[in-house]
Protein backbone atom coordinates (compact mmCIF):
# COMPACT_ATOMS: atom_id res chain seq x y z
CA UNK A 1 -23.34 -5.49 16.03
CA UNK A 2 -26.30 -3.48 15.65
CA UNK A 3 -25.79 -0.04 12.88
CA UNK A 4 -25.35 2.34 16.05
CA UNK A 5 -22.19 0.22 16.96
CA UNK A 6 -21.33 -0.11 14.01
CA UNK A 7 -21.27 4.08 13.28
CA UNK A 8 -19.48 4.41 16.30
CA UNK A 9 -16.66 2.11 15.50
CA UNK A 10 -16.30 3.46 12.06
CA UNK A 11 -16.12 7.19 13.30
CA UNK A 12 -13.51 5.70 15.82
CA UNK A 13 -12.04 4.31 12.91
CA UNK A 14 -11.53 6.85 10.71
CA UNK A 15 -10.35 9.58 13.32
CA UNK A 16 -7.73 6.40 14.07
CA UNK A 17 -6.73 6.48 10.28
CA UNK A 18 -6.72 10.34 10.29
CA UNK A 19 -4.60 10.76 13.20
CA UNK A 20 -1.96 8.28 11.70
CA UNK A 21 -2.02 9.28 8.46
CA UNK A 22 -2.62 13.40 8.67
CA UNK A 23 -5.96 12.63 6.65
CA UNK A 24 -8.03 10.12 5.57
CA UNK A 25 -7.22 8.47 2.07
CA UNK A 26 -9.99 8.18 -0.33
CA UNK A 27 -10.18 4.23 -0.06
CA UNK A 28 -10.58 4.83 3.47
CA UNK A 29 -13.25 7.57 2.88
CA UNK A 30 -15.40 5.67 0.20
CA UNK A 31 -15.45 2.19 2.05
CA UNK A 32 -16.58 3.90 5.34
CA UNK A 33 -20.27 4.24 3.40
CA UNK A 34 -20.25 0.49 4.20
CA UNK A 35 -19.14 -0.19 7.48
CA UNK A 36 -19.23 -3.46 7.72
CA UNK A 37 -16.83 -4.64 4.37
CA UNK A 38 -14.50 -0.74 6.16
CA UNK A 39 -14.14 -2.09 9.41
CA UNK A 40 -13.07 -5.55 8.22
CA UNK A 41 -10.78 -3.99 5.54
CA UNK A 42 -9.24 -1.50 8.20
CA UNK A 43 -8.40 -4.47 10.50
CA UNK A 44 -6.96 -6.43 7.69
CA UNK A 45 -4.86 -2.87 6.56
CA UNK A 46 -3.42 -2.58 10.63
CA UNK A 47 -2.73 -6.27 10.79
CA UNK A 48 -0.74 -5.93 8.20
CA UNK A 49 1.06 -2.45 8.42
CA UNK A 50 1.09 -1.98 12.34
CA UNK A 51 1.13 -5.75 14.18
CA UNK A 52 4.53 -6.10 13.86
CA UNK A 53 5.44 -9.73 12.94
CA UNK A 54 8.19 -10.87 10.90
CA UNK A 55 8.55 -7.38 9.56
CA UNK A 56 9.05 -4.08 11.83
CA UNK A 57 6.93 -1.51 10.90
CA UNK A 58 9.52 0.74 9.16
CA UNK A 59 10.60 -2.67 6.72
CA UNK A 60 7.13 -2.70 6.20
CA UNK A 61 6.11 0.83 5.06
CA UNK A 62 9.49 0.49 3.08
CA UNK A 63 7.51 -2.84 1.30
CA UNK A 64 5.01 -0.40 0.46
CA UNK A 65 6.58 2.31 -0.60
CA UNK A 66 8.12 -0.67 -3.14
CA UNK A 67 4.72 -1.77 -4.10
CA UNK A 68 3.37 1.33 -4.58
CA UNK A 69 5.95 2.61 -6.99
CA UNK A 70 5.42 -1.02 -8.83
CA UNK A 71 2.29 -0.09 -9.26
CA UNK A 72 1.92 4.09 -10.21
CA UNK A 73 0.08 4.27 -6.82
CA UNK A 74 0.66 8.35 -6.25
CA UNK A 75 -1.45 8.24 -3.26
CA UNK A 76 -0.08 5.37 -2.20
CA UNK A 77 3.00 6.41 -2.07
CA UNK A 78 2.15 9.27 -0.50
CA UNK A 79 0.86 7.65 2.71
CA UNK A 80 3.65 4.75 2.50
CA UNK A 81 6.56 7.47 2.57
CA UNK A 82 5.42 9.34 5.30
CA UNK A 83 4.73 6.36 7.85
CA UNK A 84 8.08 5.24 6.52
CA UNK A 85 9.75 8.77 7.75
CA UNK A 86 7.69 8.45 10.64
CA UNK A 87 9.04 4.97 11.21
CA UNK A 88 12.16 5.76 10.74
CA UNK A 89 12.87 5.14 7.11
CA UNK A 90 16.04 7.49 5.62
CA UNK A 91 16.02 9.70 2.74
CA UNK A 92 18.50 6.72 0.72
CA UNK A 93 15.76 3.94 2.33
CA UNK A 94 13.23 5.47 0.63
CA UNK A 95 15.17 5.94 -2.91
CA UNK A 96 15.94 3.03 -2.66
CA UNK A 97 12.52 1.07 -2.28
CA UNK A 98 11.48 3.68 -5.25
CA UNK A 99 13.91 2.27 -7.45
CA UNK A 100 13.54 -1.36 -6.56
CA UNK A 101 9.94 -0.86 -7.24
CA UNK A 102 10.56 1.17 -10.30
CA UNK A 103 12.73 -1.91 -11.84
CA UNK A 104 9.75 -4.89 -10.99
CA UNK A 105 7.51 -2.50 -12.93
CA UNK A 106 10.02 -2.04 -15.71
CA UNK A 107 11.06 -5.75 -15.52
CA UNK A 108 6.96 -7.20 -15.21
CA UNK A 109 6.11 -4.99 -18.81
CA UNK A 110 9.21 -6.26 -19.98
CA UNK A 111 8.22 -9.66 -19.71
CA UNK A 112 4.40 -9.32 -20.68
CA UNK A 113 6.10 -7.50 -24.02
CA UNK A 114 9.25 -10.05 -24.65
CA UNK A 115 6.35 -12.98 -24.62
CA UNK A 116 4.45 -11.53 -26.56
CA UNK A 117 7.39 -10.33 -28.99
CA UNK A 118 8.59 -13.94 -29.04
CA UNK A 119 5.30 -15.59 -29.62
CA UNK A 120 5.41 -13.89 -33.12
CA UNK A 121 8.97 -14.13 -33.76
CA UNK A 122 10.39 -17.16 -32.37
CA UNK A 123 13.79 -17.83 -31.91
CA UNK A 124 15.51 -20.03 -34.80
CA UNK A 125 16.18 -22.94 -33.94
């Protein structure tokens, strides 16, 4: 696709993203400088969050919403809760995928730090 295509599809793009979304998150707003490696990521990001396939699209904004508290992601939460609302996703739904997230994060450091603990005190044997 030739660079005038290639603007056009991103602008198309990123009015697409702000439409859904109410804006356009930064991720979004830096990659668009490249449209080539945006485009690609924004198809891979709607394959996964809007083609429904094994997961409907309110199970998997819920997934994110998980992932994102995992990970501290503030603004990813942000834009995983409210496609889960607008999905369909309850108030408890959404605690809940906050607090399973919450306890993989808690439960991942634990295990880095329990290694680590162990590896200079091992258990007697």
């Amino acid at each position: 696709m030739d660079e005038q295509e290639q603007e056009r599809k991103v602008a198309e793009t990123m009015a697409r993203i702000k439409e859904a979304y109410g804006q356009v998150p930064l991720v979004s707003r830096v990659m668009a400088r490249r449209g080539d490696i945006f485009l690609a990521y924004s198809e891979f990001n709607k394959s996964v969050f809007y083609a429904e396939k094994a997961l409907d699209r309110k199970t998997a904004e819920i997934a994110g919403i998980a992932a994102g508290a995992a990970l501290g992601a503030e603004f990813c939460l942000d834009v995983h809760i409210r496609q889960a609302i607008k999905a369909g996703a309850s108030e408890e739904e959404v605690f809940e995928a906050l607090m399973i997230g919450s306890m993989v994060s808690l439960t991942k450091s634990q295990a880095v730090a329990m290694r680590k603990f162990e590896a200079f005190f091992p258990p007697e044997k």
